[in-house]
Protein backbone atom coordinates (compact mmCIF):
# COMPACT_ATOMS: atom_id res chain seq x y z
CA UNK A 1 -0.33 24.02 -2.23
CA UNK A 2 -0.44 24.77 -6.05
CA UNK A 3 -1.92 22.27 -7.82
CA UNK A 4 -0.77 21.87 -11.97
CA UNK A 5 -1.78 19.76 -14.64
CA UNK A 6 1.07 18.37 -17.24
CA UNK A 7 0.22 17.13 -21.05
CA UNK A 8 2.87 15.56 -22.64
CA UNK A 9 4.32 12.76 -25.13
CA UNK A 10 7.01 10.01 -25.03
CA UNK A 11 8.99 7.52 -27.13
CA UNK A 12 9.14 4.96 -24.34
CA UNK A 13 11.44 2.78 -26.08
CA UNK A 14 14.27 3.25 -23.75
CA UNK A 15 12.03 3.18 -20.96
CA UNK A 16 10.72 0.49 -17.81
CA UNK A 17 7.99 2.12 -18.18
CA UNK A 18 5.98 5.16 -16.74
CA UNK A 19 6.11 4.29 -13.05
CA UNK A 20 8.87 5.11 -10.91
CA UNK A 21 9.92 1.80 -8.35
CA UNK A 22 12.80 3.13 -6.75
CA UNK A 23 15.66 4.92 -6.79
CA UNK A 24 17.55 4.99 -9.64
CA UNK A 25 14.98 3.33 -12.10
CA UNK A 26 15.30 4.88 -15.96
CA UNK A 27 11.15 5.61 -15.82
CA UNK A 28 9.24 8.21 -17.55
CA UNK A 29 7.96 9.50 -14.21
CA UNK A 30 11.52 9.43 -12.27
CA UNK A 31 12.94 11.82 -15.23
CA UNK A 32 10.00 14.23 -15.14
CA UNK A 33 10.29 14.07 -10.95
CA UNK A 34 13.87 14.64 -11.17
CA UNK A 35 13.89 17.65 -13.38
CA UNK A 36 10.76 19.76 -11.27
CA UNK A 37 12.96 18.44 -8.36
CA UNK A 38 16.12 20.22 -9.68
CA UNK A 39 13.79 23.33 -10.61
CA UNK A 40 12.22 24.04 -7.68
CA UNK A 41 14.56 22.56 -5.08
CA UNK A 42 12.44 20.32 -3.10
CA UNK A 43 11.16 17.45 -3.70
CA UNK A 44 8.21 16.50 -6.72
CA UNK A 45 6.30 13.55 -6.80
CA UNK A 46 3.79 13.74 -9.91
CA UNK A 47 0.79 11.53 -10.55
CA UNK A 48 0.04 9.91 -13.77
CA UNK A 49 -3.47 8.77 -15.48
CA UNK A 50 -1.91 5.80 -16.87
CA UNK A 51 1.44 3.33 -15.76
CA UNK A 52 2.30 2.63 -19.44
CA UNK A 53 4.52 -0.77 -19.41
CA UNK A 54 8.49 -0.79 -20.42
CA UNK A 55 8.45 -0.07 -24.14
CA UNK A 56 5.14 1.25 -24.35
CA UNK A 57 4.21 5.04 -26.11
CA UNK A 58 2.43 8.10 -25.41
CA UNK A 59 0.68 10.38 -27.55
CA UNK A 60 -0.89 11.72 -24.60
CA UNK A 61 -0.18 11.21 -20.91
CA UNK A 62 -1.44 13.65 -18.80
CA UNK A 63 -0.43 13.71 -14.82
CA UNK A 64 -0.54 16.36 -12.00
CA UNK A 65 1.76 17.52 -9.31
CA UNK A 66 1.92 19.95 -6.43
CA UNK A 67 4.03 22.61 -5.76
CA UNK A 68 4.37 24.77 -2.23
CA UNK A 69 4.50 28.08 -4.45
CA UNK A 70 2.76 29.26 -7.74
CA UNK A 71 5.20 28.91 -10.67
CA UNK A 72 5.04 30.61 -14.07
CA UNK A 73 3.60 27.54 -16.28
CA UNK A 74 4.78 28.79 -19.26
CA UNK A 75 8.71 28.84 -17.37
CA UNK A 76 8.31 25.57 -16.24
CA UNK A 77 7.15 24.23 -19.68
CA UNK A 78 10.57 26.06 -21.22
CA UNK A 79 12.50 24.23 -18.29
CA UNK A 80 11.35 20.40 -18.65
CA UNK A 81 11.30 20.29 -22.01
CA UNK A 82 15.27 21.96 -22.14
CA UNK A 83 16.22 19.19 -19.43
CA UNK A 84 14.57 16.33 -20.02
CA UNK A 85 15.48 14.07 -22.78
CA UNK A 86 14.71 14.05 -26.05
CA UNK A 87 12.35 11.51 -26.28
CA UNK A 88 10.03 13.26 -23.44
CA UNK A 89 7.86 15.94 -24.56
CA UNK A 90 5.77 18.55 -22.56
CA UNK A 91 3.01 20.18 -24.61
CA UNK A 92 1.01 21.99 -21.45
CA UNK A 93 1.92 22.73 -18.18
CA UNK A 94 -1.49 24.64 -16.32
CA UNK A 95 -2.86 25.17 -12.86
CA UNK A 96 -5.99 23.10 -11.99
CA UNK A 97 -7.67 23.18 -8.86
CA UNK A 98 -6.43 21.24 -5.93
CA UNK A 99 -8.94 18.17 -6.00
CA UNK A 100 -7.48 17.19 -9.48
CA UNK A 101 -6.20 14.06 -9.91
CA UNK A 102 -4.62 12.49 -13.22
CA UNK A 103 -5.83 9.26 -12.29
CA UNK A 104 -9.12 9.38 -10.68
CA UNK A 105 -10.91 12.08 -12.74
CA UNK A 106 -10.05 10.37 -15.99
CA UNK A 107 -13.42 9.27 -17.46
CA UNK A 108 -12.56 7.64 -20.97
CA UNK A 109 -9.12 7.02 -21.75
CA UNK A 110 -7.93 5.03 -25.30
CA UNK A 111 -4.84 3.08 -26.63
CA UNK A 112 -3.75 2.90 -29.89
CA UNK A 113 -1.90 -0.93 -31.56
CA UNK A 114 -0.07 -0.34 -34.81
CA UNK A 115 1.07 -4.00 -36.67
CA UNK A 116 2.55 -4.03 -39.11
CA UNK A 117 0.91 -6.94 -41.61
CA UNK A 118 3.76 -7.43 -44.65
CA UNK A 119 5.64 -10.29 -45.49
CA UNK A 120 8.38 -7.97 -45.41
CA UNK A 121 10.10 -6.48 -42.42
CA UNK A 122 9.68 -2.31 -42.15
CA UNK A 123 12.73 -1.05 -40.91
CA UNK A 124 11.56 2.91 -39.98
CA UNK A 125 8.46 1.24 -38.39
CA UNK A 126 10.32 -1.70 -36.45
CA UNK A 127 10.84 0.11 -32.90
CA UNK A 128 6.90 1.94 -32.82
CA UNK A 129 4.90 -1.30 -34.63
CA UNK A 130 4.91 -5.30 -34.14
CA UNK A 131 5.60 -6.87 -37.24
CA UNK A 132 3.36 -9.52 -38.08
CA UNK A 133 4.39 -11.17 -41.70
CA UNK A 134 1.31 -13.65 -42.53
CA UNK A 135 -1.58 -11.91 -43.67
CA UNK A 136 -4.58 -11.43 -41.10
CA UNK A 137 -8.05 -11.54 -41.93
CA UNK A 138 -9.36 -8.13 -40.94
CA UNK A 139 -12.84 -9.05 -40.92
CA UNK A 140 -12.49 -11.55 -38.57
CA UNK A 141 -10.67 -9.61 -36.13
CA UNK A 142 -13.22 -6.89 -36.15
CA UNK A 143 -16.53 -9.83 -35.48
CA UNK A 144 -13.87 -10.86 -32.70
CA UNK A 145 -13.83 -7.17 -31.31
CA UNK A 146 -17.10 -6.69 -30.48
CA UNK A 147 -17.34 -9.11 -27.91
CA UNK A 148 -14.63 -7.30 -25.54
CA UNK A 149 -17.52 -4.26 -25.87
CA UNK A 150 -19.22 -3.40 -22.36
CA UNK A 151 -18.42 -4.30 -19.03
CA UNK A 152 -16.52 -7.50 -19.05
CA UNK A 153 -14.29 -9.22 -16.02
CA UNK A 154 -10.87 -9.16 -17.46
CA UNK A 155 -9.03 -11.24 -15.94
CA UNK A 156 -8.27 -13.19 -18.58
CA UNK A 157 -6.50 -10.48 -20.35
CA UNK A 158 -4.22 -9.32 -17.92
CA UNK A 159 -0.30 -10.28 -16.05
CA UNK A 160 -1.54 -8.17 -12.77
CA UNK A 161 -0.19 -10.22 -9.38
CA UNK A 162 -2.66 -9.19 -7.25
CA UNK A 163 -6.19 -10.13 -7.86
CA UNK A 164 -7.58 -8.20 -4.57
CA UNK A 165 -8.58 -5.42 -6.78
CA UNK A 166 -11.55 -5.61 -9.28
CA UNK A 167 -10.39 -7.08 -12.88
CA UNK A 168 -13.97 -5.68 -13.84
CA UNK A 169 -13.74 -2.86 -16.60
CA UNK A 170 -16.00 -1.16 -19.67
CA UNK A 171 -14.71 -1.56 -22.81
CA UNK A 172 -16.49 1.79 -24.84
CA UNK A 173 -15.52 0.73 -28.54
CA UNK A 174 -12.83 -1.12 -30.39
CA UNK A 175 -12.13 -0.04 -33.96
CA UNK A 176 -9.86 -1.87 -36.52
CA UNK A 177 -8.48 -0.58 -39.82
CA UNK A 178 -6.28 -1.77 -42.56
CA UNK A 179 -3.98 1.24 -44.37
CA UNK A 180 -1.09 1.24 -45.81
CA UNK A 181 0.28 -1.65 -44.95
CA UNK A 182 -0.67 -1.61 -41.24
CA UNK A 183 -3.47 -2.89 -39.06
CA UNK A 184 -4.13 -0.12 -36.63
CA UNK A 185 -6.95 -1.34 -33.66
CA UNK A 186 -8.22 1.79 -31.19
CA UNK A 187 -9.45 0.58 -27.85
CA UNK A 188 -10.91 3.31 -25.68
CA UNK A 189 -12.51 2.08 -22.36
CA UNK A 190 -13.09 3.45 -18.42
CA UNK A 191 -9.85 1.97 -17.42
CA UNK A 192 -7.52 -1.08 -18.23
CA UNK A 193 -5.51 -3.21 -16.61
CA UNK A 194 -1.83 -4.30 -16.54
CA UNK A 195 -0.69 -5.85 -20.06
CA UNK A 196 -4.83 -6.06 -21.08
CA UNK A 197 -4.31 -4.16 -24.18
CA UNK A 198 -1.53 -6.27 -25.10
CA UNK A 199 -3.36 -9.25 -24.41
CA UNK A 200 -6.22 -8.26 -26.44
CA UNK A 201 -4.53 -7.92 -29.60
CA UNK A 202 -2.48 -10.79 -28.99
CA UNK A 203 -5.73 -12.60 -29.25
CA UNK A 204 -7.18 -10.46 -32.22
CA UNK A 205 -3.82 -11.61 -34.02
CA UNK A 206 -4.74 -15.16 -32.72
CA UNK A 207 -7.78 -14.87 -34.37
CA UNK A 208 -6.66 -12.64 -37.94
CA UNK A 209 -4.55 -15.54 -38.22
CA UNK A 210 -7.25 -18.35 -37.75
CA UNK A 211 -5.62 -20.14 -34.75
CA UNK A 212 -8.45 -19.29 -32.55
CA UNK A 213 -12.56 -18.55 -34.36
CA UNK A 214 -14.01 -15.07 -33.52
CA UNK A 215 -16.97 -16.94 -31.42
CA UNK A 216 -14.30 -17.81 -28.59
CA UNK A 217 -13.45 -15.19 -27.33
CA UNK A 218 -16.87 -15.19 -25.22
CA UNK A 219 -15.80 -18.19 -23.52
CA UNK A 220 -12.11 -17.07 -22.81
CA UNK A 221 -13.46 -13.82 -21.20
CA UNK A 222 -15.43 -16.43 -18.77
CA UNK A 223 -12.86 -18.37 -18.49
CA UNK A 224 -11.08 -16.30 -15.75
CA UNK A 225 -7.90 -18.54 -16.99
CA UNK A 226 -4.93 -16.18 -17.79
CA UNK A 227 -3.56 -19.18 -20.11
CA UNK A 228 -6.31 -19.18 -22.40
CA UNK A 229 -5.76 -15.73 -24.06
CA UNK A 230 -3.54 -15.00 -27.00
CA UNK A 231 0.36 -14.12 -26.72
CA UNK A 232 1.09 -10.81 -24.93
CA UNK A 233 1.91 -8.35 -28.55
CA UNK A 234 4.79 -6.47 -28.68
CA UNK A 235 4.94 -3.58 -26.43
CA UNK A 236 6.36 -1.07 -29.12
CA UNK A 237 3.47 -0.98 -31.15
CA UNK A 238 1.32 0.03 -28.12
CA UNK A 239 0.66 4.39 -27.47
CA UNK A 240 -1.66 5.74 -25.44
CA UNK A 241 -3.34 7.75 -27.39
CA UNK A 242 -6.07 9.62 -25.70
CA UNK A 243 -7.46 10.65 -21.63
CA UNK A 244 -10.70 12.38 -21.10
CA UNK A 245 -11.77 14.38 -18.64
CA UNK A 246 -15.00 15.90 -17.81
């Protein structure tokens, strides 16, 4: 089996997300399976380093897929990006070796949260931001930051049914910034779970807009109680930005 690594972007606005549930669903990974399906006439199931949710961006998403014979990569680039829609876009299409996974040997991976923080609405930002009309108070999200930093249980901060798996995940560095009209926070971390990053922010906001102090957010994280943390943010101003790899 030939083994290939694919780089690409996505306006996920149209989207139930990256994951493919069954037959039929209008998923980032169910258009990029059916296309390699169509190309190589037998059936492609690719992996991806990160189930974005419905709505949700990607600057970078990088997954990996096998095939039973080698392919030209360049070919196969020309061929998914002149079949797949629009809003899908493959930058890199290369052969790895056969241990690669997209999922498994990511080591850092990072999302980026655009608001936008003006009274008034901004209509070429309104489907890729969450509009958040009272002023926030930067500094105070940034104090609240720091305490998501290192390894943290998260379960707090996330919609996941199952609890069976480990909520447990490292948190490498949060950065906030205030230009040009936006509020743009950077999470990078080992790993996050489902809705977390949306959760997050939700709280930051919670805090920008002094419904909650910075110094609680130590004692939600401890909490364990999913009803404690801020309102899930919108999931259009979520991308992921970022996936590293040794």
């Amino acid at each position: 089996m030939y083994n290939y690594k694919i780089s690409m972007q996505y306006d996920g606005g149209r989207y139930k997300g990256w994951q493919r549930l069954g037959d039929g669903e209008n998923t980032i990974q169910g258009k990029i399976e059916h296309v390699l399906t169509e190309m190589v006439g037998t059936q492609i199931e690719i992996i991806g380093c990160s189930r974005t949710d419905a709505g949700v961006h990607a600057l970078m998403q990088v997954a990996n897929f096998k095939l039973p014979e080698k392919i030209n990569e360049l070919e196969m680039k020309q061929y998914l990006n002149r079949y797949l829609p629009e809003d899908i876009s493959v930058h890199e299409v290369i052969p790895v070796t056969e241990e690669f996974h997209a999922r498994y040997h990511a080591k850092k991976k990072t999302y980026l949260y655009k608001i936008w923080n003006k009274e008034h609405s901004n209509p070429f930002m309104r489907k890729y931001s969450m509009h958040v009309p009272k002023k926030l108070n930067v500094s105070q999200m940034q104090q609240a930051a720091m305490h998501f930093i290192g390894e943290h249980d998260f379960t707090t901060f996330t919609n996941a049914k199952s609890r069976k798996k480990s909520m447990v995940r490292t948190i490498y560095s949060i950065e906030i910034e205030e230009t040009g009209g936006f509020i743009i926070i950077r999470v990078s971390g080992d790993g996050f779970l489902y809705n977390m990053v949306r959760k997050m922010v939700g709280t930051l906001i919670e805090v920008g807009n002094g419904e909650i102090s910075q110094n609680e957010i130590p004692y939600i994280l401890k909490s364990k109680q999913r009803d404690q943390s801020g309102v899930l943010a919108d999931a259009c101003g979520l991308y992921l930005e970022k996936i590293e790899y040794d």
